[in-house]
N, C-alpha and C. Protein backbone atom coordinates (compact mmCIF):
# COMPACT_ATOMS: atom_id res chain seq x y z
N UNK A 1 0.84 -1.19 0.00
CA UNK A 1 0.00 0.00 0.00
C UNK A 1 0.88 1.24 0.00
N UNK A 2 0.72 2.24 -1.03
CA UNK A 2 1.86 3.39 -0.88
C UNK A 2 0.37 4.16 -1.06
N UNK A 3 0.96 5.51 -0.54
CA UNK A 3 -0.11 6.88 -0.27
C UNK A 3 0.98 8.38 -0.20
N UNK A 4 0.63 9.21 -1.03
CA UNK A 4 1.12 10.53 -1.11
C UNK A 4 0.41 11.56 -0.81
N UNK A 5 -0.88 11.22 0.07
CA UNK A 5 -1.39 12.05 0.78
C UNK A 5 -0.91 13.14 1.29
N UNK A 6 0.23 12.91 2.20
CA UNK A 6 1.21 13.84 2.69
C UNK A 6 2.56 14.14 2.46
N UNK A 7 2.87 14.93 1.62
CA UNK A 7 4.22 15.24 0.65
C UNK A 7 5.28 14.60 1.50
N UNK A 8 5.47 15.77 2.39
CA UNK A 8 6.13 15.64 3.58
C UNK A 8 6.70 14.10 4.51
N UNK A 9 5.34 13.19 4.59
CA UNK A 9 5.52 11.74 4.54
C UNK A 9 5.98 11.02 3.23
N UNK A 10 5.58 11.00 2.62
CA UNK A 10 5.73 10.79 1.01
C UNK A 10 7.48 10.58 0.95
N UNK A 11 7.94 11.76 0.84
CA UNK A 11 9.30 12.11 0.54
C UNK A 11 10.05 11.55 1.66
N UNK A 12 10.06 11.68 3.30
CA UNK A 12 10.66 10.91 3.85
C UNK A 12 10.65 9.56 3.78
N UNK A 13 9.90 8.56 3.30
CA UNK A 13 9.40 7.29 3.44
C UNK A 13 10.20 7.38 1.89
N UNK A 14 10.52 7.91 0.86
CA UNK A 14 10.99 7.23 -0.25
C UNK A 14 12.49 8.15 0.29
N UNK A 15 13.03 8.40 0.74
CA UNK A 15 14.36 8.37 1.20
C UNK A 15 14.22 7.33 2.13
N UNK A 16 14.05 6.84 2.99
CA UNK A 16 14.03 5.93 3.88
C UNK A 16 14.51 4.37 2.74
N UNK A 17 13.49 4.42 1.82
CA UNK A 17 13.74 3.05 1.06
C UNK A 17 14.57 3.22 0.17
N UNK A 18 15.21 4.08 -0.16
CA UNK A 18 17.02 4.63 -0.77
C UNK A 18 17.63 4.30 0.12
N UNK A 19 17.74 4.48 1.32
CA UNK A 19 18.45 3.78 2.17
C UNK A 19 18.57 2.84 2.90
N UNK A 20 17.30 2.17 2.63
CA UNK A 20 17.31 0.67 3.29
C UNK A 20 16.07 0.74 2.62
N UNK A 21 16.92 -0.29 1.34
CA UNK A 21 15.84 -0.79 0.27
C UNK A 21 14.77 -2.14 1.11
N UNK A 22 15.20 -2.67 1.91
CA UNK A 22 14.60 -3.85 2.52
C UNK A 22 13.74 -3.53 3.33
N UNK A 23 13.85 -2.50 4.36
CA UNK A 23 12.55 -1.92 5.17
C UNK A 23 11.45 -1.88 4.82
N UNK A 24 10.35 -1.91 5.45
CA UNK A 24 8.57 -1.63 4.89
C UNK A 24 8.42 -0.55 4.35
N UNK A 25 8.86 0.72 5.27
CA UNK A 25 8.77 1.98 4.55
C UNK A 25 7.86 2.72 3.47
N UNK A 26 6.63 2.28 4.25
CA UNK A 26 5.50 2.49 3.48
C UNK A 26 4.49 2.31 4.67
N UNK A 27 3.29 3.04 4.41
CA UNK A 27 2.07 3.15 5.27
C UNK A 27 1.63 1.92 6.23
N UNK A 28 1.83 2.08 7.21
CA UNK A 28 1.56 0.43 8.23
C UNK A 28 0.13 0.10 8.56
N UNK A 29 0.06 -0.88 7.51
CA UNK A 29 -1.54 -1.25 8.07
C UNK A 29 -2.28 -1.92 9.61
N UNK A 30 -3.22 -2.01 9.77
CA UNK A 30 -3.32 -2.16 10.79
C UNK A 30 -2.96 -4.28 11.00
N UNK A 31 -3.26 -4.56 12.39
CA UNK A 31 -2.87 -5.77 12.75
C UNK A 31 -3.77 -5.96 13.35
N UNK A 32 -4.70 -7.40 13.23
CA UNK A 32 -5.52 -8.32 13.63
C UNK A 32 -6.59 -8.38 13.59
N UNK A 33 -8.25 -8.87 13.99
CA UNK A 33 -9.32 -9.07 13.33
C UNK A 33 -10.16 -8.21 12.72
N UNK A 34 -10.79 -7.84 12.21
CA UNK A 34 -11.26 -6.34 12.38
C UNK A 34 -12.80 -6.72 13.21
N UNK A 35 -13.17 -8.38 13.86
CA UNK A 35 -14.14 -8.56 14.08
C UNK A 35 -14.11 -8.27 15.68
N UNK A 36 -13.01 -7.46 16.17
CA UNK A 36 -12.05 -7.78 17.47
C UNK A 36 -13.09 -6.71 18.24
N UNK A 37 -12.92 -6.81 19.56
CA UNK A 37 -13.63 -6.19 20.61
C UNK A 37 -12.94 -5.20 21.15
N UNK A 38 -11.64 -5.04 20.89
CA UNK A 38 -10.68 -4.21 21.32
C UNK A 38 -9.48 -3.53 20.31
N UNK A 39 -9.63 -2.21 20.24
CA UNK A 39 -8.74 -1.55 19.39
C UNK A 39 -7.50 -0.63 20.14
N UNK A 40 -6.58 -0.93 20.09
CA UNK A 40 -5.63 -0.34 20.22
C UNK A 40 -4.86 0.18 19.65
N UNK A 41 -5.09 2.18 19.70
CA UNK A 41 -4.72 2.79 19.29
C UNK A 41 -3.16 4.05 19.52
N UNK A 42 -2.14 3.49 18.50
CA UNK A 42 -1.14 3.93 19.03
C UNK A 42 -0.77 5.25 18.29
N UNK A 43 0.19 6.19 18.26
CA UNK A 43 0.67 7.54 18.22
C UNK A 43 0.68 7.09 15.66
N UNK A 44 1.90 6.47 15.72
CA UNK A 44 2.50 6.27 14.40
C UNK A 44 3.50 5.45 14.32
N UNK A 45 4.55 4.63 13.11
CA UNK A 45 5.31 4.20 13.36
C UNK A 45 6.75 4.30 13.64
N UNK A 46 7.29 3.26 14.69
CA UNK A 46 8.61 3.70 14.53
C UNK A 46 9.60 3.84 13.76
N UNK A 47 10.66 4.38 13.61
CA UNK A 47 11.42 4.74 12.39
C UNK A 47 11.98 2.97 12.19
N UNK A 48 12.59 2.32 13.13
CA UNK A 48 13.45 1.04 13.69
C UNK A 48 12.03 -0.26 13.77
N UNK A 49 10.87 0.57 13.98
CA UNK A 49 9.98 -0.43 14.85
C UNK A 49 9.39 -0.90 13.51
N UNK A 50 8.05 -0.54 13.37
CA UNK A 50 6.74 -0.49 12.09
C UNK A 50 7.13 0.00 10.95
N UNK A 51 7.90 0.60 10.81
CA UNK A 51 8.38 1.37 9.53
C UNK A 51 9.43 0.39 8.83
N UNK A 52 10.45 -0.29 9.64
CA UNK A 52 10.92 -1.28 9.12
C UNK A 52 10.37 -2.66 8.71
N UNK A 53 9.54 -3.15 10.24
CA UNK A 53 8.79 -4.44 10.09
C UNK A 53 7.29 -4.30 9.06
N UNK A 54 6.93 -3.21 9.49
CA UNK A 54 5.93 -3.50 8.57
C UNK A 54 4.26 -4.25 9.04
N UNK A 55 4.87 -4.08 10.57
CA UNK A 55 3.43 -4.21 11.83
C UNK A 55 3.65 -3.50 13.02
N UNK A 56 2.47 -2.96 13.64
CA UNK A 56 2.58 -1.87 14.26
C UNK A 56 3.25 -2.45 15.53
N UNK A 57 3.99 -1.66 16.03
CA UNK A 57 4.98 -1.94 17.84
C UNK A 57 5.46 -2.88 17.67
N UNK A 58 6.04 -3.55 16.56
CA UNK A 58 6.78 -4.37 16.09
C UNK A 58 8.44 -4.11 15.77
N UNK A 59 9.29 -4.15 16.49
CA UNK A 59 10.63 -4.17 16.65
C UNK A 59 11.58 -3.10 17.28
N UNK A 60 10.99 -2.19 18.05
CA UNK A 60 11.02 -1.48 19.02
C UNK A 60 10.67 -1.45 20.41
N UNK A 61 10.84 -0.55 21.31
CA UNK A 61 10.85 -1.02 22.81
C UNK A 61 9.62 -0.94 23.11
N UNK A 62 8.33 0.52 22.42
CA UNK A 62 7.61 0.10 22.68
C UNK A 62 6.55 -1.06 22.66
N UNK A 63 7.14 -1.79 21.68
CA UNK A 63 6.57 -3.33 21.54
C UNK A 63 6.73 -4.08 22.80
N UNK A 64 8.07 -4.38 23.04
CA UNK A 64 8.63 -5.20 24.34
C UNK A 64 7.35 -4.35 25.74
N UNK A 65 6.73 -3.58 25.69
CA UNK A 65 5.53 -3.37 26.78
C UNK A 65 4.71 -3.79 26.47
N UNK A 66 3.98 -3.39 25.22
CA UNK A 66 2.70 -4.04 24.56
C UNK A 66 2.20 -5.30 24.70
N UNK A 67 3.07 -5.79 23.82
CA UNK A 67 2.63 -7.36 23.28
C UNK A 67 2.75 -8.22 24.31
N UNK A 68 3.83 -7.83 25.66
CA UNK A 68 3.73 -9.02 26.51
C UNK A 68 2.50 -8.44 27.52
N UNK A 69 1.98 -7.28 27.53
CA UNK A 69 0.53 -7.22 28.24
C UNK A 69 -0.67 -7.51 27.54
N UNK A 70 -0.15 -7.71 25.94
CA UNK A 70 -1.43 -8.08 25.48
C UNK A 70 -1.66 -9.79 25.74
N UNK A 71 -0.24 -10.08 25.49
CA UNK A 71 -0.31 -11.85 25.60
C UNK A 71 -0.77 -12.45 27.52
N UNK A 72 -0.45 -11.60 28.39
CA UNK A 72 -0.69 -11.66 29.93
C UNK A 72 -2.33 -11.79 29.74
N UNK A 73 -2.69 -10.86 29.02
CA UNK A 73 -4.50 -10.61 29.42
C UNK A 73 -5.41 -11.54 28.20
N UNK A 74 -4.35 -12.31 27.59
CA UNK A 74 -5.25 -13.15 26.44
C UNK A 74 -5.29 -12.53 25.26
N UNK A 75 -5.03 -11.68 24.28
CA UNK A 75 -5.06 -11.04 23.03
C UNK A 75 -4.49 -10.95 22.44
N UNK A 76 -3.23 -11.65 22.84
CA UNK A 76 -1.66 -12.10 22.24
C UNK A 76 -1.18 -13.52 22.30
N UNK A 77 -1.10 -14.17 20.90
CA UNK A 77 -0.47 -15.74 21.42
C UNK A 77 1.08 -16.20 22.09
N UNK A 78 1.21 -14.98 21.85
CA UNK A 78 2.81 -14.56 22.15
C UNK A 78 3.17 -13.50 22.61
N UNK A 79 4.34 -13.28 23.56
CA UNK A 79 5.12 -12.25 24.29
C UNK A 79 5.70 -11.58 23.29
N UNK A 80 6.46 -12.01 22.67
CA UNK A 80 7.55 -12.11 21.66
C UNK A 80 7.13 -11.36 20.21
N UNK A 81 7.31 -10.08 19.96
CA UNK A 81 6.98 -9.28 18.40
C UNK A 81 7.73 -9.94 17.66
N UNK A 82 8.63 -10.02 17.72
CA UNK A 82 10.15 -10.59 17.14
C UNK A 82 10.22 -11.53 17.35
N UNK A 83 11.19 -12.63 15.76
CA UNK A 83 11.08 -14.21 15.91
C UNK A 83 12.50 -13.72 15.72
N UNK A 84 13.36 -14.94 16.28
CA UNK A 84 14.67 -14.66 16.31
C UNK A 84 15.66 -14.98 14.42
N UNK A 85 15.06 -15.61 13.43
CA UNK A 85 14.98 -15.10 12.01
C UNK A 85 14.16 -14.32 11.26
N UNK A 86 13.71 -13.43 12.02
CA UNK A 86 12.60 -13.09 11.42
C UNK A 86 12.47 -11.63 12.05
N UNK A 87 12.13 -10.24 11.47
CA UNK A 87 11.36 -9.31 11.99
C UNK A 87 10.38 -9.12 12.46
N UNK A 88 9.16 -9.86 12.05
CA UNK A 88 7.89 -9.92 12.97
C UNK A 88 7.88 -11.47 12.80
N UNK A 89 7.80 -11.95 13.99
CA UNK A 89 7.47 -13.14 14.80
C UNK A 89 5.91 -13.53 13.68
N UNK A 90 5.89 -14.81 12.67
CA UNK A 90 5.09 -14.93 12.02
C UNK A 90 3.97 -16.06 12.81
N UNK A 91 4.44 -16.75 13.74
CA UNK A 91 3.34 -17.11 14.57
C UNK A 91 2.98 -16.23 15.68
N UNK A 92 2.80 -15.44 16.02
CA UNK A 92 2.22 -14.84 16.65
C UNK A 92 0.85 -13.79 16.29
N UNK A 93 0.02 -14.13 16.98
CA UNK A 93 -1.64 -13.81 16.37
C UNK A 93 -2.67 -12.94 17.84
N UNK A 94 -3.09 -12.28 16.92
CA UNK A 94 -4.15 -11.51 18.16
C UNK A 94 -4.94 -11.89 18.00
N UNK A 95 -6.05 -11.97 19.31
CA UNK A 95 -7.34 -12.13 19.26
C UNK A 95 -8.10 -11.52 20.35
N UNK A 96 -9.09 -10.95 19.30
CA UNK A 96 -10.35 -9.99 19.78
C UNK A 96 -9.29 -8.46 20.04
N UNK A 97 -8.41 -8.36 19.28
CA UNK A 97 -7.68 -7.26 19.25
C UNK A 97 -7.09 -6.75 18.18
N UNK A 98 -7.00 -5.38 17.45
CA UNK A 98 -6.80 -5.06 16.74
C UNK A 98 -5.91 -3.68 17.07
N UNK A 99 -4.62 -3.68 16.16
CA UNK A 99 -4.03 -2.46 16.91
C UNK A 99 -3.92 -1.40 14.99
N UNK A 100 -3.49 -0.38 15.45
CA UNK A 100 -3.47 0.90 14.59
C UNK A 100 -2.72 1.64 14.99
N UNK A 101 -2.84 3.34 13.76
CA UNK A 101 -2.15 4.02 14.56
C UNK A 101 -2.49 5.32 13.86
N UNK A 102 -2.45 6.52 14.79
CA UNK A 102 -3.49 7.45 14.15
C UNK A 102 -2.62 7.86 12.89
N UNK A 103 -1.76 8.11 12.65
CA UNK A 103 -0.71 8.06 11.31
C UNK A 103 -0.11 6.88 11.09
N UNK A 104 -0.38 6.69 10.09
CA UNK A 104 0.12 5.41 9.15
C UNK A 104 1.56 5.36 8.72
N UNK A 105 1.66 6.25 8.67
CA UNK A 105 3.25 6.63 7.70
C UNK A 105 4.50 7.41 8.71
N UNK A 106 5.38 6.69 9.39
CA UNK A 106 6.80 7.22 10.02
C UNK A 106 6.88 8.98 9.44
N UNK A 107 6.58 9.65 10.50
CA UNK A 107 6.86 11.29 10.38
C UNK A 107 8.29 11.71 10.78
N UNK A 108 9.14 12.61 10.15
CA UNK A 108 10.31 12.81 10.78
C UNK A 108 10.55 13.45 11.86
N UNK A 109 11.32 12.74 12.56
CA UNK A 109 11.69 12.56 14.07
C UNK A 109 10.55 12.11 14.76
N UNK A 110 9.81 11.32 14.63
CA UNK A 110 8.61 11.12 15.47
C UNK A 110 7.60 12.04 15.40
N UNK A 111 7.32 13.20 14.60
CA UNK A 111 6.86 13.70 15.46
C UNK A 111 5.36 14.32 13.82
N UNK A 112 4.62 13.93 13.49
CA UNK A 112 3.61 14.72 12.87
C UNK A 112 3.32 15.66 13.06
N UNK A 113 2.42 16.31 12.04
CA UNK A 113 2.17 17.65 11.83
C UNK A 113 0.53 17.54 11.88
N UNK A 114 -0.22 18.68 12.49
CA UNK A 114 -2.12 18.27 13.04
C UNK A 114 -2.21 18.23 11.32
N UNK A 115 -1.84 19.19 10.55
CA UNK A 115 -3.05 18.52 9.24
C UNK A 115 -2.22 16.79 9.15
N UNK A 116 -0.95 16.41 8.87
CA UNK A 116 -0.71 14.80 8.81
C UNK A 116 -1.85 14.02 9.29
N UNK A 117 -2.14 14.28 10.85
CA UNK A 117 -3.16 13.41 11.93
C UNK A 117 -4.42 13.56 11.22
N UNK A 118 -4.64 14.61 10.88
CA UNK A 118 -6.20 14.80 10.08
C UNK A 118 -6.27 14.38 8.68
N UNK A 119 -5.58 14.44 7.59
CA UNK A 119 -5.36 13.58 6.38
C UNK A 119 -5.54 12.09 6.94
N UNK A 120 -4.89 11.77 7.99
CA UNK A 120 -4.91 10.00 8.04
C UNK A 120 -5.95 10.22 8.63
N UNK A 121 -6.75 10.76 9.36
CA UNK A 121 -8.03 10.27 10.45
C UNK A 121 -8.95 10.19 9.35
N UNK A 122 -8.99 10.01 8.38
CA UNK A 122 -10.24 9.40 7.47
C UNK A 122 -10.35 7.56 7.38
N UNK A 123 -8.87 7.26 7.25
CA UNK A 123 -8.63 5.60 7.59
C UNK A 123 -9.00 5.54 9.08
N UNK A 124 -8.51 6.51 10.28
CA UNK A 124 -9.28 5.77 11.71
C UNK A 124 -10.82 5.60 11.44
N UNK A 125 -11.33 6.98 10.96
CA UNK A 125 -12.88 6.54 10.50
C UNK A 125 -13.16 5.23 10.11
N UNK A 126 -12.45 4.87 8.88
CA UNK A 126 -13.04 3.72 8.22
C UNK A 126 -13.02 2.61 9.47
N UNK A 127 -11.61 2.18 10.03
CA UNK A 127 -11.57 1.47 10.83
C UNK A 127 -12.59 1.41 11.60
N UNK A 128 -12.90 2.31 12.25
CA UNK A 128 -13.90 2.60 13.68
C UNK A 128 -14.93 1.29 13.09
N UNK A 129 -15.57 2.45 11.68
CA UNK A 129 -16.74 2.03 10.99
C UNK A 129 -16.91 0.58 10.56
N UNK A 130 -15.91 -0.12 10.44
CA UNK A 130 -15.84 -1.46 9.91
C UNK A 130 -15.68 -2.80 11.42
N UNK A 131 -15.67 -2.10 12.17
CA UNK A 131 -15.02 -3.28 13.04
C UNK A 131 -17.12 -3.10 13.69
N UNK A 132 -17.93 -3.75 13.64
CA UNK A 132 -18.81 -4.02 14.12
C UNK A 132 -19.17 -4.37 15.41
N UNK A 133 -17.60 -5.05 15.91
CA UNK A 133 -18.30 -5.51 17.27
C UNK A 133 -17.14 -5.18 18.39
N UNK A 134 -16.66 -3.33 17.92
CA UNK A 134 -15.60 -2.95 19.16
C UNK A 134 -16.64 -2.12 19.89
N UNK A 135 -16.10 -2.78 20.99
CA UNK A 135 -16.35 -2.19 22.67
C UNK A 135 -15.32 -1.28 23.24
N UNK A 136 -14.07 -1.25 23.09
CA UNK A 136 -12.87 -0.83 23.99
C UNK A 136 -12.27 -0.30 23.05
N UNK A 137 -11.69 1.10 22.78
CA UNK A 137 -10.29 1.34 22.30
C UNK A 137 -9.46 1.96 23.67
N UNK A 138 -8.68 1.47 23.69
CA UNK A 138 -7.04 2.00 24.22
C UNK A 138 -6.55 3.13 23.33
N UNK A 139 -6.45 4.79 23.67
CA UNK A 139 -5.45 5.34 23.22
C UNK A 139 -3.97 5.71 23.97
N UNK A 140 -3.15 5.05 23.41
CA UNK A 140 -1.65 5.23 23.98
C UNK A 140 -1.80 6.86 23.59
N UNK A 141 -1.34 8.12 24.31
CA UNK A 141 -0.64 9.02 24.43
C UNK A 141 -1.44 10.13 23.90
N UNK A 142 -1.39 11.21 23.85
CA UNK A 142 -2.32 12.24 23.38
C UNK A 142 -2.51 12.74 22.21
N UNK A 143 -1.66 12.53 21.08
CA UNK A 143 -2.10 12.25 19.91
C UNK A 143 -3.52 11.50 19.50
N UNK A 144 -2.94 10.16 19.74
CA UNK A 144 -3.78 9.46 19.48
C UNK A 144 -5.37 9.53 20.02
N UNK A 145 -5.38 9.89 21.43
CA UNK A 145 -6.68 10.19 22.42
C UNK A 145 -7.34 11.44 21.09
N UNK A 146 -6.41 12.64 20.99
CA UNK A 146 -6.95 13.64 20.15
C UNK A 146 -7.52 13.32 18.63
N UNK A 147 -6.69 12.23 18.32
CA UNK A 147 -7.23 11.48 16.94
C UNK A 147 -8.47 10.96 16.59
N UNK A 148 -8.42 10.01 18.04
CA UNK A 148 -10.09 9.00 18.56
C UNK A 148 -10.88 10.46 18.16
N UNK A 149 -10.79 11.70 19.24
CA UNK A 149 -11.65 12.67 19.32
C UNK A 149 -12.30 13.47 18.16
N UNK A 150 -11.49 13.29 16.90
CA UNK A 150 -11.50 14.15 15.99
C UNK A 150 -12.46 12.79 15.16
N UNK A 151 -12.14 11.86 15.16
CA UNK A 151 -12.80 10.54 14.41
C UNK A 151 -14.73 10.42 14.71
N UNK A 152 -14.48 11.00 15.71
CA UNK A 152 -15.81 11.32 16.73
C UNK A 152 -16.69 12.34 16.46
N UNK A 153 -16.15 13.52 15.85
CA UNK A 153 -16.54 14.86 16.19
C UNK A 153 -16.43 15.83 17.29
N UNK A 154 -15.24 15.10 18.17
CA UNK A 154 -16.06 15.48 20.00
C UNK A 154 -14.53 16.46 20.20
N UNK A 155 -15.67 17.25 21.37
CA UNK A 155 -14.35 18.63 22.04
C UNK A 155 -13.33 17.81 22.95
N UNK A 156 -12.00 18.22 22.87
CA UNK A 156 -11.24 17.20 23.83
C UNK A 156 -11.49 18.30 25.04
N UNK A 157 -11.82 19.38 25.09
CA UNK A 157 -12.67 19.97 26.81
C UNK A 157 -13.34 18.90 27.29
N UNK A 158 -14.14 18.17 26.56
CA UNK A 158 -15.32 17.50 27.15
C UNK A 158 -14.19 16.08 27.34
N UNK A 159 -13.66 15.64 26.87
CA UNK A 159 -12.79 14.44 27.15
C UNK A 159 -10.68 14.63 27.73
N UNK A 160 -10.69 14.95 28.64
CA UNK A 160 -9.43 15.25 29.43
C UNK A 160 -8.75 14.11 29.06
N UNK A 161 -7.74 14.11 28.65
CA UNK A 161 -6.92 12.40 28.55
C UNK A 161 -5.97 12.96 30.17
N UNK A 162 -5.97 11.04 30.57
CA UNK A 162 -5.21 10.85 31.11
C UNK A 162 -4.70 9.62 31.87
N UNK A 163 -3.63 9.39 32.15
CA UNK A 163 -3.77 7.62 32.31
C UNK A 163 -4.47 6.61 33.19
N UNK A 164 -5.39 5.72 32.35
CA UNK A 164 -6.10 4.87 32.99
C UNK A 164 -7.37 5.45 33.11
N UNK A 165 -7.36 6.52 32.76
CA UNK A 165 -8.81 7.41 32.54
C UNK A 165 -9.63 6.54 31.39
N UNK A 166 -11.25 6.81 31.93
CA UNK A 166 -11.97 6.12 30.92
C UNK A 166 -13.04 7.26 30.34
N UNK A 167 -13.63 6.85 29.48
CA UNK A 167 -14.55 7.98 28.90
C UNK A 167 -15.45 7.33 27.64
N UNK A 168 -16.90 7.61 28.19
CA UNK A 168 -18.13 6.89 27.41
C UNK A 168 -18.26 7.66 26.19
N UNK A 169 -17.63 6.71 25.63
CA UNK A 169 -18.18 7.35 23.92
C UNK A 169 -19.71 7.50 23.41
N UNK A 170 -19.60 8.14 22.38
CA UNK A 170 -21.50 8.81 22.42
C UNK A 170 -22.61 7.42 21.84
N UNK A 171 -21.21 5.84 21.00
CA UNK A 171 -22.09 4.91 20.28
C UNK A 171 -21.97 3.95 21.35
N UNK A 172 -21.72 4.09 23.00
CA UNK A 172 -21.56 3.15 23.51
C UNK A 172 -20.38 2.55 24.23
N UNK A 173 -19.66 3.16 22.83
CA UNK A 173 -18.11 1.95 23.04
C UNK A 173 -17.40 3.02 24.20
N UNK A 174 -15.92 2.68 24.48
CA UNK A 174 -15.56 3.00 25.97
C UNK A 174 -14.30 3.43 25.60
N UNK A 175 -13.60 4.51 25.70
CA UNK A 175 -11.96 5.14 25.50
C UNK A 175 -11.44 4.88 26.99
N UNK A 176 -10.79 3.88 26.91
CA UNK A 176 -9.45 4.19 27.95
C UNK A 176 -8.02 5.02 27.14
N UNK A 177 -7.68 6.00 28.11
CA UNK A 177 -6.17 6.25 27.60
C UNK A 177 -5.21 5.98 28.55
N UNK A 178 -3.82 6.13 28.05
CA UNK A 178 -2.76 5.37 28.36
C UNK A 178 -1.66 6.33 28.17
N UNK A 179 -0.62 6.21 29.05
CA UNK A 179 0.68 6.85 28.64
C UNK A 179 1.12 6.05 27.47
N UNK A 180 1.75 6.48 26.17
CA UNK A 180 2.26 6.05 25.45
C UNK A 180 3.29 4.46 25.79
N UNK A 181 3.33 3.87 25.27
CA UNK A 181 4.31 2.56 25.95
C UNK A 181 5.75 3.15 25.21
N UNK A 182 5.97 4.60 25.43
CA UNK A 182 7.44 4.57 24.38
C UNK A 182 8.71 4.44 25.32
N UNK A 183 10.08 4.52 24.68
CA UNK A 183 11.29 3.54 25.44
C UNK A 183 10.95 5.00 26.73
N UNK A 184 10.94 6.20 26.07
CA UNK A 184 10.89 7.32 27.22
C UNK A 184 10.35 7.59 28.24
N UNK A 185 8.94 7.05 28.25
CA UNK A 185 8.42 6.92 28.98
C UNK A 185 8.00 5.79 30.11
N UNK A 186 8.91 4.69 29.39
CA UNK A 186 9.56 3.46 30.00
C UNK A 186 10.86 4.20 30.94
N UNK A 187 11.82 4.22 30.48
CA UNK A 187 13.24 4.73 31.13
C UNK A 187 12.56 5.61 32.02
N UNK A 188 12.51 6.83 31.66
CA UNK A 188 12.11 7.66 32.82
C UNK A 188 10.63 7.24 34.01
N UNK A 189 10.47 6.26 33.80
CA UNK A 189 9.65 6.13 34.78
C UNK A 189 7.92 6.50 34.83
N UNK A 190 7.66 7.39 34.04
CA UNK A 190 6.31 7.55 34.44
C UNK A 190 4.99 6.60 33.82
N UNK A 191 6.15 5.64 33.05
CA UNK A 191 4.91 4.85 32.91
C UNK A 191 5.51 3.41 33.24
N UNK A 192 5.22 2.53 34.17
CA UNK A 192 5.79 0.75 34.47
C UNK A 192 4.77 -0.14 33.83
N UNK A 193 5.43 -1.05 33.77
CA UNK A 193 4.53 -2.31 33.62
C UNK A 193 3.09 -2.66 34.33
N UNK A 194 3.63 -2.14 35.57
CA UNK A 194 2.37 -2.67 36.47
C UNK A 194 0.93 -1.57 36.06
N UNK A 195 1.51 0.09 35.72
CA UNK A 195 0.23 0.64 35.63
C UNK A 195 -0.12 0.76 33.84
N UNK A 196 0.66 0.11 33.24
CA UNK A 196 0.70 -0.02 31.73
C UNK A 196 -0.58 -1.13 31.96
N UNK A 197 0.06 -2.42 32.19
CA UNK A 197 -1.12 -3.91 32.42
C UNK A 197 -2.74 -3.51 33.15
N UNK A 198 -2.79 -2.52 34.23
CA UNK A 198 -3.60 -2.15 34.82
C UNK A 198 -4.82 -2.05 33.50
N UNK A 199 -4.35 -1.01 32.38
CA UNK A 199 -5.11 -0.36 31.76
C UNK A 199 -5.76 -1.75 31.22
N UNK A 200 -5.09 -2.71 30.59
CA UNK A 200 -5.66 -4.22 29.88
C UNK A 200 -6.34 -4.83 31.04
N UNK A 201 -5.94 -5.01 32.18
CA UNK A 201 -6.49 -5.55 33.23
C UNK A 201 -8.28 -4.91 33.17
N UNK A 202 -8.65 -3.65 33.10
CA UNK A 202 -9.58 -3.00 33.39
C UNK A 202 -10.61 -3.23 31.86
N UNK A 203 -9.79 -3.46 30.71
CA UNK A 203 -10.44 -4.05 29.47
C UNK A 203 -11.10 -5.59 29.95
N UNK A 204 -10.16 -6.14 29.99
CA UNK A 204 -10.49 -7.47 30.67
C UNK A 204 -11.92 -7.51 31.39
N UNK A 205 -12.02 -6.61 32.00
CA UNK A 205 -13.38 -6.72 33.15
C UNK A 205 -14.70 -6.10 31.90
N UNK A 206 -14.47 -5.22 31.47
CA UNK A 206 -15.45 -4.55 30.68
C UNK A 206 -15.45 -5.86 29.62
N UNK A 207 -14.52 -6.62 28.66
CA UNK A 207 -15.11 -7.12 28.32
C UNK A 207 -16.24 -8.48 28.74
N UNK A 208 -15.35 -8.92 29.56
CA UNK A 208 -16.02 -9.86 30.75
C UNK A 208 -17.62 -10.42 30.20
């Protein structure tokens, strides 16, 4: 899938594959059912992580948080993003989970631009719209929370992000947000394992 939606993405992503012709380096689709009960929604991809592999939180640190809380709470068959020949671990499978990301396409230095987030929030739409039987999204970090919001129509006044915070969406379904799972917010501390899992722990019960 290639997209020139955004010049700016466009042009970094075809330097990227000048320089590492083998990388994905191209728009990261999403990963797992779309019939799933749970969407997890992350920032964009990593330059090292999704952008290379070619699945989202796939070969970066924030993976090493993710996937082993998704596999702890059942939605992961595996701990492990990474197969040890392999960039993404090809047995490993979600269920009743589906992850994304409010930009599709590696922005330089991490970091998008609001029209980027709004060009791609027509694919979160579709997503939303197609998955029939989600109850739960997870947004990792405030991008993404602001992305959900814009996918919505809704004032982020009326929806405060913050971690482990929940918030009744207007069709039902339920926004938890999350500190980002990134290495930074790993290292420095303000986000651990224990209150990272909390947030899946609390999915767990809602889906129940």
């Amino acid at each position: 899938m290639s997209c020139t939606a955004c010049p700016r993405l466009a042009e970094h992503l075809a330097m990227i594959r000048r320089r590492d012709p083998d990388w994905h380096a191209l728009p990261v689709p999403a990963f797992g059912p779309l019939d799933a009960e749970l969407l997890v929604l992350g920032l964009g991809p990593g330059e090292r992580g999704a952008n290379r592999t070619g699945r989202p939180f796939t070969g970066d640190v924030a993976g090493e948080l993710l996937y082993p809380a998704l596999h702890r709470f059942g939605f992961a068959t595996a701990a492990e993003a990474l197969a040890p020949d392999s960039w993404a671990n090809p047995l490993m499978q979600l269920h009743n989970c589906r992850i994304t990301n409010a930009v599709r396409c590696l922005p330089p230095a991490n970091k998008p631009v609001t029209a980027e987030i709004r060009q791609c929030n027509g694919h979160l739409k579709a997503e939303l719209a197609a998955m029939r039987q989600l109850k739960v999204i997870v947004a990792l970090g405030t991008v993404a929370h602001q992305a959900l919001l814009w996918s919505y129509g809704l004032k982020p006044k009326d929806f405060t992000f913050g971690h482990h915070v929940r918030h009744n969406l207007p069709d039902g379904r339920i926004l938890i947000d999350s500190y980002h799972c990134s290495g930074y917010n790993w290292r420095t501390g303000r986000l651990s394992r224990e209150s990272f899992e909390a947030v899946f722990a609390d999915v767990t019960t809602i889906l129940a």
